[in-house]
N, C-alpha and C. Protein backbone atom coordinates (compact mmCIF):
# COMPACT_ATOMS: atom_id res chain seq x y z
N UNK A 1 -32.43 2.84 -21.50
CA UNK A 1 -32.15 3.49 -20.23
C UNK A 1 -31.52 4.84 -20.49
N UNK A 2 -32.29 5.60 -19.95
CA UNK A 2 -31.16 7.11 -19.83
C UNK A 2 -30.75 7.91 -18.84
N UNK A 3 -30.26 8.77 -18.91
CA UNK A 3 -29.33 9.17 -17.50
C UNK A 3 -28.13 9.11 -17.87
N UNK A 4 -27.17 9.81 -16.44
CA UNK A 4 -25.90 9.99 -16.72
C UNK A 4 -25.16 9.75 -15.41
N UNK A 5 -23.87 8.85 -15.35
CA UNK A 5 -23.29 8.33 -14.57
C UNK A 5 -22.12 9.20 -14.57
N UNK A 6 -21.80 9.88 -13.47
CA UNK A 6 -20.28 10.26 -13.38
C UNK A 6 -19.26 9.82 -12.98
N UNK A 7 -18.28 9.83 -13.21
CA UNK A 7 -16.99 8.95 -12.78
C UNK A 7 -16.07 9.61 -12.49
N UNK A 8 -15.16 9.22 -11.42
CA UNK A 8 -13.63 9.48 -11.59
C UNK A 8 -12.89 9.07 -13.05
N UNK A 9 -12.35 10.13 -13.61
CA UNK A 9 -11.17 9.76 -14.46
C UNK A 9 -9.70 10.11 -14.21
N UNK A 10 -8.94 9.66 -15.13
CA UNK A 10 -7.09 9.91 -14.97
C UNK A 10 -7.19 11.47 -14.99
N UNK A 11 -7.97 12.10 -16.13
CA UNK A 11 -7.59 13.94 -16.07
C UNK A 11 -8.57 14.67 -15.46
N UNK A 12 -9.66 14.53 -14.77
CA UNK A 12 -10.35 15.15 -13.58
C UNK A 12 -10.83 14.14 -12.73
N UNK A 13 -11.46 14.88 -11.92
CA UNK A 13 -12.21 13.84 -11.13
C UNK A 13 -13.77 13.56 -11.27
N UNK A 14 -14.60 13.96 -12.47
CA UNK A 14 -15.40 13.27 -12.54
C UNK A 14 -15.89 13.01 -13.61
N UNK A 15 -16.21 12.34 -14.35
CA UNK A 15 -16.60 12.20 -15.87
C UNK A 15 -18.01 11.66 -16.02
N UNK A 16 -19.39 12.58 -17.22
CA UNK A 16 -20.44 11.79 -17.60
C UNK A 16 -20.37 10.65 -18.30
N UNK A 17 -20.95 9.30 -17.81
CA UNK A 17 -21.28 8.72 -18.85
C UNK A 17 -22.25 8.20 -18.59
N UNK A 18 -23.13 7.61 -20.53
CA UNK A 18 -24.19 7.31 -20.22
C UNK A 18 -24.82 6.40 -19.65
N UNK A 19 -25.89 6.04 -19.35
CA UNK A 19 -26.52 5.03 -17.97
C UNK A 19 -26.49 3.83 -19.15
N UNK A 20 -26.45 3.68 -20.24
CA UNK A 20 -26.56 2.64 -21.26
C UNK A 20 -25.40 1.79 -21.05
N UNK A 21 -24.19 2.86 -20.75
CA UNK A 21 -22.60 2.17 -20.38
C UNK A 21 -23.04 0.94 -19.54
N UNK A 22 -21.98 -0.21 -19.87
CA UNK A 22 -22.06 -1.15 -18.87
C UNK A 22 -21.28 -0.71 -17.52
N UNK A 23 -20.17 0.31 -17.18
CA UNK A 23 -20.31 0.50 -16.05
C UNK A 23 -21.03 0.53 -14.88
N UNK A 24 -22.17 1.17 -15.25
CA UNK A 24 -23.28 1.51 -14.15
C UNK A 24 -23.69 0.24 -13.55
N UNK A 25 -23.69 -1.03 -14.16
CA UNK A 25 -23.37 -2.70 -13.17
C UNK A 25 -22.65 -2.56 -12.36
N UNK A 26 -20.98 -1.84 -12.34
CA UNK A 26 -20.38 -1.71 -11.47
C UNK A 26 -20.43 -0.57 -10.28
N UNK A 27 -21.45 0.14 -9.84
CA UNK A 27 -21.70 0.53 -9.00
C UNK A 27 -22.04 -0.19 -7.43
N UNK A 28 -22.20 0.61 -6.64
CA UNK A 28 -21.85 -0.52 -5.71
C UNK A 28 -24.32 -0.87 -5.31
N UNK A 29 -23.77 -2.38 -4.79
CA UNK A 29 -25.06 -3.07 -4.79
C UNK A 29 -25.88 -1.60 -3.67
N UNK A 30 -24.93 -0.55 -2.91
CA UNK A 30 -26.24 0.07 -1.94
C UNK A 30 -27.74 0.77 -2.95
N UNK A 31 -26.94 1.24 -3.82
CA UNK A 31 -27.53 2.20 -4.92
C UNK A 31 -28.61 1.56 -5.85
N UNK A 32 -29.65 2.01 -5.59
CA UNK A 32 -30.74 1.19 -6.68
C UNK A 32 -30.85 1.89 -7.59
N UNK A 33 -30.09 1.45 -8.87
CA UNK A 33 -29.81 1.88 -9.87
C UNK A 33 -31.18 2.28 -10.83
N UNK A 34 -32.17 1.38 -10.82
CA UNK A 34 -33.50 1.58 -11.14
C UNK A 34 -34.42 2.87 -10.91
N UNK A 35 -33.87 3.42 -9.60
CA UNK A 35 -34.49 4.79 -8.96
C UNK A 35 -33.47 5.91 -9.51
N UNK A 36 -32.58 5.69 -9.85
CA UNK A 36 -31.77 7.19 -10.39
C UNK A 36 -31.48 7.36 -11.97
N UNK A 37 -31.52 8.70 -12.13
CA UNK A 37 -31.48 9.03 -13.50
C UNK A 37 -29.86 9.05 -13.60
N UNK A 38 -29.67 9.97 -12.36
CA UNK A 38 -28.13 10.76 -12.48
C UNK A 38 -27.14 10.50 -11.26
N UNK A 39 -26.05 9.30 -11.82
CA UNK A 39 -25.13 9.17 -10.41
C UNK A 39 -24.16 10.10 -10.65
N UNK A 40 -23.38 10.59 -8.98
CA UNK A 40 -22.10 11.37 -9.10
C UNK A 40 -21.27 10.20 -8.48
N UNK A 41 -20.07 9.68 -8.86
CA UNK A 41 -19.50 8.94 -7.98
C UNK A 41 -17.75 9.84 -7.93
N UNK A 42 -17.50 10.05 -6.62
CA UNK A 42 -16.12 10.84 -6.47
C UNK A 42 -14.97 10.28 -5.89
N UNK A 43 -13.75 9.77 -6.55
CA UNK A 43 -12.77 9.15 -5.73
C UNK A 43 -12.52 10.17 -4.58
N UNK A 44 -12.28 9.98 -3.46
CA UNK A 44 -11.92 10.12 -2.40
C UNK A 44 -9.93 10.26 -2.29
N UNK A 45 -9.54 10.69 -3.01
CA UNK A 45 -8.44 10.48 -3.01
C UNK A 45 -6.93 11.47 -2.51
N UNK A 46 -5.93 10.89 -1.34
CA UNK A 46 -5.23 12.17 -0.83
C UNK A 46 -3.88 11.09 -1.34
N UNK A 47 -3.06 12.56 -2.95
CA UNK A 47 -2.17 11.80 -3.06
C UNK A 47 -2.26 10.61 -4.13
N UNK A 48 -1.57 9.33 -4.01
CA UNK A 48 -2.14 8.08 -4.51
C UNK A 48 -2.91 6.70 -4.01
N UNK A 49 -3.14 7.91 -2.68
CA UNK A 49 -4.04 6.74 -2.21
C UNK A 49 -5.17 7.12 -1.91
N UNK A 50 -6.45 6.03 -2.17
CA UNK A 50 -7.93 5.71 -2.71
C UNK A 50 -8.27 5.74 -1.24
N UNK A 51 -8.98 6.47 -0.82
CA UNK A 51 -9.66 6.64 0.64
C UNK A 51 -11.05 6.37 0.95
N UNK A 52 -11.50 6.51 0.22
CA UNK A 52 -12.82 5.49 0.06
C UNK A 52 -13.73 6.82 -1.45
N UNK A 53 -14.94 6.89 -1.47
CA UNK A 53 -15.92 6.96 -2.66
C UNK A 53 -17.18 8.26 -1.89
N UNK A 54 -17.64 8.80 -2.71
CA UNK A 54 -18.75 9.66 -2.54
C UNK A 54 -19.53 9.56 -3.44
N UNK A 55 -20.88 9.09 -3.32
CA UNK A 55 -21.91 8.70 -3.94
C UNK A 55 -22.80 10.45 -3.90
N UNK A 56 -23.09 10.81 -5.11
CA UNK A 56 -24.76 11.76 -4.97
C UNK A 56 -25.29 10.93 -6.34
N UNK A 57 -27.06 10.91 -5.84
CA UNK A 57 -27.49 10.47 -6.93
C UNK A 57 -28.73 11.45 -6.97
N UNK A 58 -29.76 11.03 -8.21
CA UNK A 58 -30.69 12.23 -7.84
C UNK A 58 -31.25 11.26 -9.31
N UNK A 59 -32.87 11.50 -9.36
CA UNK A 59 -33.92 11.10 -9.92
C UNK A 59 -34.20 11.19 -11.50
N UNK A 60 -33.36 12.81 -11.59
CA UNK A 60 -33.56 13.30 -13.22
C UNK A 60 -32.15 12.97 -13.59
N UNK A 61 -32.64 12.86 -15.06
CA UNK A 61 -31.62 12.62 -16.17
C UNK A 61 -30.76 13.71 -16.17
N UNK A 62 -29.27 14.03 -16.46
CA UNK A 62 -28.58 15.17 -16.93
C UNK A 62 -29.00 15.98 -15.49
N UNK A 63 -28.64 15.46 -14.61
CA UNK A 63 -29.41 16.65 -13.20
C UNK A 63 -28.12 17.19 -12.94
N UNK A 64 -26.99 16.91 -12.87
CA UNK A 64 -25.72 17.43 -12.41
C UNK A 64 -24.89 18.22 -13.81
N UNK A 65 -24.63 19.79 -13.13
CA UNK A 65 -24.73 20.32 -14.09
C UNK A 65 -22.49 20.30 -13.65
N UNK A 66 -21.85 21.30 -14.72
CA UNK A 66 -20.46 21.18 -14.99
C UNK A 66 -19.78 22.01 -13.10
N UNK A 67 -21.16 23.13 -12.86
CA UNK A 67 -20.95 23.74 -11.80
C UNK A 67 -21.15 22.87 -9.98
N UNK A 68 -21.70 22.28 -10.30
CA UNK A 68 -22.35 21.14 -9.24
C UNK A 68 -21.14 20.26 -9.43
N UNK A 69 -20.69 19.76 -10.51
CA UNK A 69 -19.75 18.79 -10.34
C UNK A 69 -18.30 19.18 -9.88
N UNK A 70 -17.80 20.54 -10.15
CA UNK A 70 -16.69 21.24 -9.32
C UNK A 70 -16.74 21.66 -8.10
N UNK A 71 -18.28 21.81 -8.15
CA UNK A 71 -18.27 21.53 -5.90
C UNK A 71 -18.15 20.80 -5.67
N UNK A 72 -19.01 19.17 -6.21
CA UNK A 72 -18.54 17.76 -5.54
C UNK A 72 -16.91 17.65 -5.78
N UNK A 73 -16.34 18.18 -6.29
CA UNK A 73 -14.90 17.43 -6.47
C UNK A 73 -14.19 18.53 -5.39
N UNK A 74 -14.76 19.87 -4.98
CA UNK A 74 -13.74 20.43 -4.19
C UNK A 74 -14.18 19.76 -2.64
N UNK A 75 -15.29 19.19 -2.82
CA UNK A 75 -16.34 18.65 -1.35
C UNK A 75 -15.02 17.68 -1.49
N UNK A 76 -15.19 16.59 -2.47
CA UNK A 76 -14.94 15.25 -2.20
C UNK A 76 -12.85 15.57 -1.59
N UNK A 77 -12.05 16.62 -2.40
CA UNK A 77 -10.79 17.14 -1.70
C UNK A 77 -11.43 17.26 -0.94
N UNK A 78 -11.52 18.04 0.08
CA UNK A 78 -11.88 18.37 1.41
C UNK A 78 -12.11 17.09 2.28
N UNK A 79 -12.97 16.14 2.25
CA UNK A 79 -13.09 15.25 3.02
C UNK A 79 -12.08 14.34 2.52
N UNK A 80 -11.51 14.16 1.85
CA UNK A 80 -10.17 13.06 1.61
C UNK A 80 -8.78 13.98 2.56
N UNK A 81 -8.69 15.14 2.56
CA UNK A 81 -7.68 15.91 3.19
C UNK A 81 -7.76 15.52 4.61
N UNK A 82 -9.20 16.00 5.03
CA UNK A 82 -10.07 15.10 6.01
C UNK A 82 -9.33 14.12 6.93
N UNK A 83 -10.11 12.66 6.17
CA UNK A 83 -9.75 11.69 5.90
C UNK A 83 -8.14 11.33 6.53
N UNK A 84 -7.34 11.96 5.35
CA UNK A 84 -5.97 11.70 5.10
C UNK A 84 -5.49 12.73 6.71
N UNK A 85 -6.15 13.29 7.20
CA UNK A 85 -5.13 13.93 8.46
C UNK A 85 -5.43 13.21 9.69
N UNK A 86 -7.25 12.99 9.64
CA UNK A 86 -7.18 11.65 10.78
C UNK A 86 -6.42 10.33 10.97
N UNK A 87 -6.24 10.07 9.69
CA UNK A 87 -5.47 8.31 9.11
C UNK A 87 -4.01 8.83 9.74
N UNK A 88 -3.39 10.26 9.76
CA UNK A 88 -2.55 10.41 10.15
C UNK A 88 -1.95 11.04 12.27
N UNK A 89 -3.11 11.54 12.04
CA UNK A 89 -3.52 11.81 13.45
C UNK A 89 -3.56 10.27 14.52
N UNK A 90 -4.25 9.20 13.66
CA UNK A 90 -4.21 8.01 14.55
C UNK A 90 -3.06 7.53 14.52
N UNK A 91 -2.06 7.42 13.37
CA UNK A 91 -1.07 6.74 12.95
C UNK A 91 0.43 7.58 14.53
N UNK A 92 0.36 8.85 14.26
CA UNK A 92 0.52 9.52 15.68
C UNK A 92 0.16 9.29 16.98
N UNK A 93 -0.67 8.92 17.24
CA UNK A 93 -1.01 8.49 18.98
C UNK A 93 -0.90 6.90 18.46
N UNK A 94 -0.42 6.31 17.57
CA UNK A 94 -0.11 4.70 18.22
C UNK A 94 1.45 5.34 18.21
N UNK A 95 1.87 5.68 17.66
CA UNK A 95 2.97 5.51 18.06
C UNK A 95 3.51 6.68 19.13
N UNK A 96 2.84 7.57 19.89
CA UNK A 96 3.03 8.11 20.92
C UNK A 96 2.73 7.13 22.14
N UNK A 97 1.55 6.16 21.87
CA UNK A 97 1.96 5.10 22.88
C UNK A 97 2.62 3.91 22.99
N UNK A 98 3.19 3.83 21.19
CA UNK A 98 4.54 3.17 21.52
C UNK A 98 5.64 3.47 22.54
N UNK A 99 5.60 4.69 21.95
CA UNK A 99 6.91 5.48 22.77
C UNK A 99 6.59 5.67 24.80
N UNK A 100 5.26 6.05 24.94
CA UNK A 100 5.27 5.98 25.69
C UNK A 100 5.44 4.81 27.35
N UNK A 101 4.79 3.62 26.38
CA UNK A 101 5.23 2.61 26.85
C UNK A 101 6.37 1.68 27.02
N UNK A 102 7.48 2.06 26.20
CA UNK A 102 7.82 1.65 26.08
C UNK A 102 9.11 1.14 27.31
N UNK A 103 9.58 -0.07 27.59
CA UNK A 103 10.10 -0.24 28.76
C UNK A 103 11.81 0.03 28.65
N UNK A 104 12.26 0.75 27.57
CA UNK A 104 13.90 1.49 27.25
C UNK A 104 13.18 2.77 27.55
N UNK A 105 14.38 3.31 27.89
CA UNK A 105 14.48 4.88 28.13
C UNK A 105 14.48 5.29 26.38
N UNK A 106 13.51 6.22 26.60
CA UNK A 106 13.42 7.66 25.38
C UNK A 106 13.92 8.86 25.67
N UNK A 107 14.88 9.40 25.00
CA UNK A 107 15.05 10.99 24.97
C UNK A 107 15.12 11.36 23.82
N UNK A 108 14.50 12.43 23.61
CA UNK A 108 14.52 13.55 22.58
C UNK A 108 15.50 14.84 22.61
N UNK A 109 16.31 14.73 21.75
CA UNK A 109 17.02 16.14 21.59
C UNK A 109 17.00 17.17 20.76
N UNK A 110 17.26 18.39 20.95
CA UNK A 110 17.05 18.92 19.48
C UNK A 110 18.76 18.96 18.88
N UNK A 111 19.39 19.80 17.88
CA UNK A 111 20.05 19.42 17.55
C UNK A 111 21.85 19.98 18.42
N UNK A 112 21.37 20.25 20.01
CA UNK A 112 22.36 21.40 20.52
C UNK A 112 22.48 20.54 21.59
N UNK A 113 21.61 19.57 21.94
CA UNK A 113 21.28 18.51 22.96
C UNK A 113 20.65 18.78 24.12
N UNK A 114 19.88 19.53 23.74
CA UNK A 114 18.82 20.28 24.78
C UNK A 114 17.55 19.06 24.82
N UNK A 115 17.12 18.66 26.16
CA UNK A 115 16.56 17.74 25.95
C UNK A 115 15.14 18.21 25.79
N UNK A 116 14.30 17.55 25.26
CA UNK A 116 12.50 18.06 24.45
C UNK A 116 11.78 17.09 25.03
N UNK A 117 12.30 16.17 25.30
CA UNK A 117 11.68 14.46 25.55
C UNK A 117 11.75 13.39 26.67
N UNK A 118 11.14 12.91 27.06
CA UNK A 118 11.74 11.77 27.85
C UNK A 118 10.48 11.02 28.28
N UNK A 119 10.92 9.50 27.80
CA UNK A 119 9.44 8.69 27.86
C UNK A 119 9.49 8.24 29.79
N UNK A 120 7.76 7.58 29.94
CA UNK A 120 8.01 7.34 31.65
C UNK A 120 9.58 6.38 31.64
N UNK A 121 9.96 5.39 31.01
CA UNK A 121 10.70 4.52 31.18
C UNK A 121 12.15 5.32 31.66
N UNK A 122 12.28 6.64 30.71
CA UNK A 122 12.83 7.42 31.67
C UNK A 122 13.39 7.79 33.26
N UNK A 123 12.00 8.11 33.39
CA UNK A 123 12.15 8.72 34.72
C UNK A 123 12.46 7.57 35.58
N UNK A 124 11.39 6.35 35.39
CA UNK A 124 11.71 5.20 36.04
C UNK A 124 13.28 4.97 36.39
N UNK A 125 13.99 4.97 35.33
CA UNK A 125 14.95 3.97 35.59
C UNK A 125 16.54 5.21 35.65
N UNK A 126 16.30 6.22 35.69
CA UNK A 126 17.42 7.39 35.97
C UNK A 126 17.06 8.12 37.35
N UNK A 127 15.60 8.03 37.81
CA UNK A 127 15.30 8.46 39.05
C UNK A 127 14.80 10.39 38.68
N UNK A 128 14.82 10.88 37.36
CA UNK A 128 14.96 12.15 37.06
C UNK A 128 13.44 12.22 36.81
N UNK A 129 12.76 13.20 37.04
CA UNK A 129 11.50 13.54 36.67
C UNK A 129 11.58 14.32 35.74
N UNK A 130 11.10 14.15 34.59
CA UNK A 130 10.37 14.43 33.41
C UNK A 130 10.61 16.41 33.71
N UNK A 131 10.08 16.71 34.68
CA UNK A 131 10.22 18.27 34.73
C UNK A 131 11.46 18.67 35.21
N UNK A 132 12.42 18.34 35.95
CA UNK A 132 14.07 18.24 36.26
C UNK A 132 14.93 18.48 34.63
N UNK A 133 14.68 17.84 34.25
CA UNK A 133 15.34 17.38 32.46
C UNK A 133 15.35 18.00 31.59
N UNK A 134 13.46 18.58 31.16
CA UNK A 134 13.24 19.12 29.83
C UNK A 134 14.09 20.84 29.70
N UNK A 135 14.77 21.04 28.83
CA UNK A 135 15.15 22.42 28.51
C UNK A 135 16.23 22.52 28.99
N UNK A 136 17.27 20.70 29.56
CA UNK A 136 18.35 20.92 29.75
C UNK A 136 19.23 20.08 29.08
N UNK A 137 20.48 20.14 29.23
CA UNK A 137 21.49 19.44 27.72
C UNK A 137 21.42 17.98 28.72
N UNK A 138 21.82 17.37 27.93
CA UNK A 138 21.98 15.86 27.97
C UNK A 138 22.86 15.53 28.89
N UNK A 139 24.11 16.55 28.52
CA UNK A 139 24.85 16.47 29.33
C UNK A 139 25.24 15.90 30.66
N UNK A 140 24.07 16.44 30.99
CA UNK A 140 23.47 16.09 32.78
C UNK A 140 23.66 14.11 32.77
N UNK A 141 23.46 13.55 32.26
CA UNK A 141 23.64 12.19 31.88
C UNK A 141 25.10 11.58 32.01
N UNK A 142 26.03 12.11 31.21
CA UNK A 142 27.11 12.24 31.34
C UNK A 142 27.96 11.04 32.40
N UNK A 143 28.31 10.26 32.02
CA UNK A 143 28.97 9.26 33.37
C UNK A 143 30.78 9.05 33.28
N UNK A 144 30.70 9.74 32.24
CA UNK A 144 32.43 9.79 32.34
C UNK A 144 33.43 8.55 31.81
N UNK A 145 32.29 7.42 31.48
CA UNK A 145 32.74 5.92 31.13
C UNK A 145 33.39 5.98 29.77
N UNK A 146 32.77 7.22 28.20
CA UNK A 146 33.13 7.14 27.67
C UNK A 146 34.49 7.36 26.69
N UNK A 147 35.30 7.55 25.83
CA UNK A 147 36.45 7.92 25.42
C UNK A 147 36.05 9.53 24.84
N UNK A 148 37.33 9.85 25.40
CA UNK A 148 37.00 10.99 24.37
C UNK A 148 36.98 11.39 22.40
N UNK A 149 35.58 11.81 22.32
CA UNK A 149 35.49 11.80 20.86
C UNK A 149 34.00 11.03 20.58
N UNK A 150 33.78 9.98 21.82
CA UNK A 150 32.59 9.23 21.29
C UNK A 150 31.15 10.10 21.26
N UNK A 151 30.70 10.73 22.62
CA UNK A 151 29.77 11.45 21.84
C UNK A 151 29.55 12.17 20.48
N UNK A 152 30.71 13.35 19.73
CA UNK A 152 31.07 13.62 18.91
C UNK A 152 30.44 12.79 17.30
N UNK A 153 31.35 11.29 17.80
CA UNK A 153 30.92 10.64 16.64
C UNK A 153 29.64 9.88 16.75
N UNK A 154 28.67 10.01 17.79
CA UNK A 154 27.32 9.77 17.64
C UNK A 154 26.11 10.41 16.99
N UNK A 155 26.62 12.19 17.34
CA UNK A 155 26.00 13.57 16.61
C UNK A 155 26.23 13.23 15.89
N UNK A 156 27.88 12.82 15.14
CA UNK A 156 28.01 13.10 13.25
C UNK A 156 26.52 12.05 13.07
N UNK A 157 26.87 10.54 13.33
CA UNK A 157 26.25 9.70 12.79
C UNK A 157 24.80 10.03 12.31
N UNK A 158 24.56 10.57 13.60
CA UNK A 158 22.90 11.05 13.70
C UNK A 158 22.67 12.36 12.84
N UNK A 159 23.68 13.16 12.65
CA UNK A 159 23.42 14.31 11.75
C UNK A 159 23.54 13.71 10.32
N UNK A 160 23.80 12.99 9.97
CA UNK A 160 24.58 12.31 8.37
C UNK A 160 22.83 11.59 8.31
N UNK A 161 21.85 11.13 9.08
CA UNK A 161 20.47 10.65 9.14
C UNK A 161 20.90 9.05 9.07
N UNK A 162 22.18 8.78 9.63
CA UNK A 162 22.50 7.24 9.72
C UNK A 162 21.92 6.52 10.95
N UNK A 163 21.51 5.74 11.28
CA UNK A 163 21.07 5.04 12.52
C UNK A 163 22.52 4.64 13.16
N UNK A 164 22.65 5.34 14.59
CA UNK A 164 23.54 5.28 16.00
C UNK A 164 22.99 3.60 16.49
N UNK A 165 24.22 2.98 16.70
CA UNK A 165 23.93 1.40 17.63
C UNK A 165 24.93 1.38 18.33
N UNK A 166 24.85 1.34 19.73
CA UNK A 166 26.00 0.65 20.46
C UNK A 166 25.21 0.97 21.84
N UNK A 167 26.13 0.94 22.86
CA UNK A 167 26.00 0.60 24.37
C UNK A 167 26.54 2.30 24.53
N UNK A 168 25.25 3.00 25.65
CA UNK A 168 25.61 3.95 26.30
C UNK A 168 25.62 4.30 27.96
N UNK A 169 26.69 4.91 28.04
CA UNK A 169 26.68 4.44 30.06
C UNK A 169 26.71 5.49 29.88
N UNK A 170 25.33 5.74 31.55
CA UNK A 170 24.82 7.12 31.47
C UNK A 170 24.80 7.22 33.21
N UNK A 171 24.52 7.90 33.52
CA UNK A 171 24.24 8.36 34.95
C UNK A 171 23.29 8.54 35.54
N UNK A 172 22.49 7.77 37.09
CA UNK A 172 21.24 8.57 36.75
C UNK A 172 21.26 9.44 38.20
N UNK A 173 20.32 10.05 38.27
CA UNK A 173 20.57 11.65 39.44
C UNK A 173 20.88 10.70 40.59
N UNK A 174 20.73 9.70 41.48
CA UNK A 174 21.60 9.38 42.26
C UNK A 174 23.38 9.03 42.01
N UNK A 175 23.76 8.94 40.51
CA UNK A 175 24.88 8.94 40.93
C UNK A 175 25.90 8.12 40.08
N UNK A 176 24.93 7.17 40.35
CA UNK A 176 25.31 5.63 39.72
C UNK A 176 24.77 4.99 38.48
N UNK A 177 25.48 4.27 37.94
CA UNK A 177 25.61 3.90 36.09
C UNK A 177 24.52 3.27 35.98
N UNK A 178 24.17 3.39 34.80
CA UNK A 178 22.66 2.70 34.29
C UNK A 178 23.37 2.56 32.34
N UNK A 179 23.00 1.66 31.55
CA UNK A 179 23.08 1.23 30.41
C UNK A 179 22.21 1.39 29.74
């Protein structure tokens, strides 16, 4: 048998070898190994993780030359970057409709307490509409229940990147306390 199989290796991404190798068994069953001289096979890879494979094959022996194989490997980056921003793009809208659904109040602050955020559960349950809120301090929340110093030591917590837990009494635009 002759021909030449390319591979992913540890120091590039694609390596010849010959069709005699027992690798070429391990190709996958779509590929009729019988009809090709010359496989390209390209990890797909963003990072350390394996995103799936890019198959080119083609009829003649030695058909993929050193220049052809540095396009498939800048092709095969490209669609793993791809890949890797949709995987992250979806991973983003589930959890925007976590948030959005969710039946606790969400707010977002930035770090001055200007508010950026507020899920529906929000508005629901403070009576404040979503456009009332954004681009104003938190403040507005404010119910007077707490000691002085406790907001204070909620910022540190949250500035130090420690996770804040306890009970907050807040106000909502009619007036009256909400938890």
């Amino acid at each position: 048998m002759s021909g030449t199989l390319y591979l992913p290796d540890t120091s590039s991404m694609f390596t010849k070898i010959p069709k005699d190798e027992p690798c070429w068994s391990e190709c996958p069953h779509f590929v009729d190994l019988d009809s090709y001289e010359s496989l390209l096979l390209g990890s797909l890879k963003f990072g350390r993780k394996q995103l799936g494979s890019l198959y080119l094959c083609d009829r003649r022996p030695e058909f993929f030359t050193n220049d052809q194989v540095n396009f498939v490997e800048r092709i095969a980056e490209n669609v793993a970057s791809a890949l890797a921003q949709r995987c992250a793009d979806q991973e983003r809208n589930r959890l925007t409709s976590v948030v959005e659904q969710a039946a606790e109040t969400i707010i977002i602050t930035d770090p001055h307490g200007t508010i950026c955020y507020v899920n529906p559960a929000f508005e629901k349950v403070t009576g404040f509409r979503k456009e009332e809120v954004l681009n104003r301090n938190a403040r507005i929340l404010k119910s007077g229940m707490h000691e002085p110093g406790f907001y204070e030591e909620v910022r540190k917590t949250l500035e130090r990147g420690d996770t804040w837990s306890g009970r907050l009494i807040n106000r909502k635009k009619v007036g009256t306390l909400f938890e």
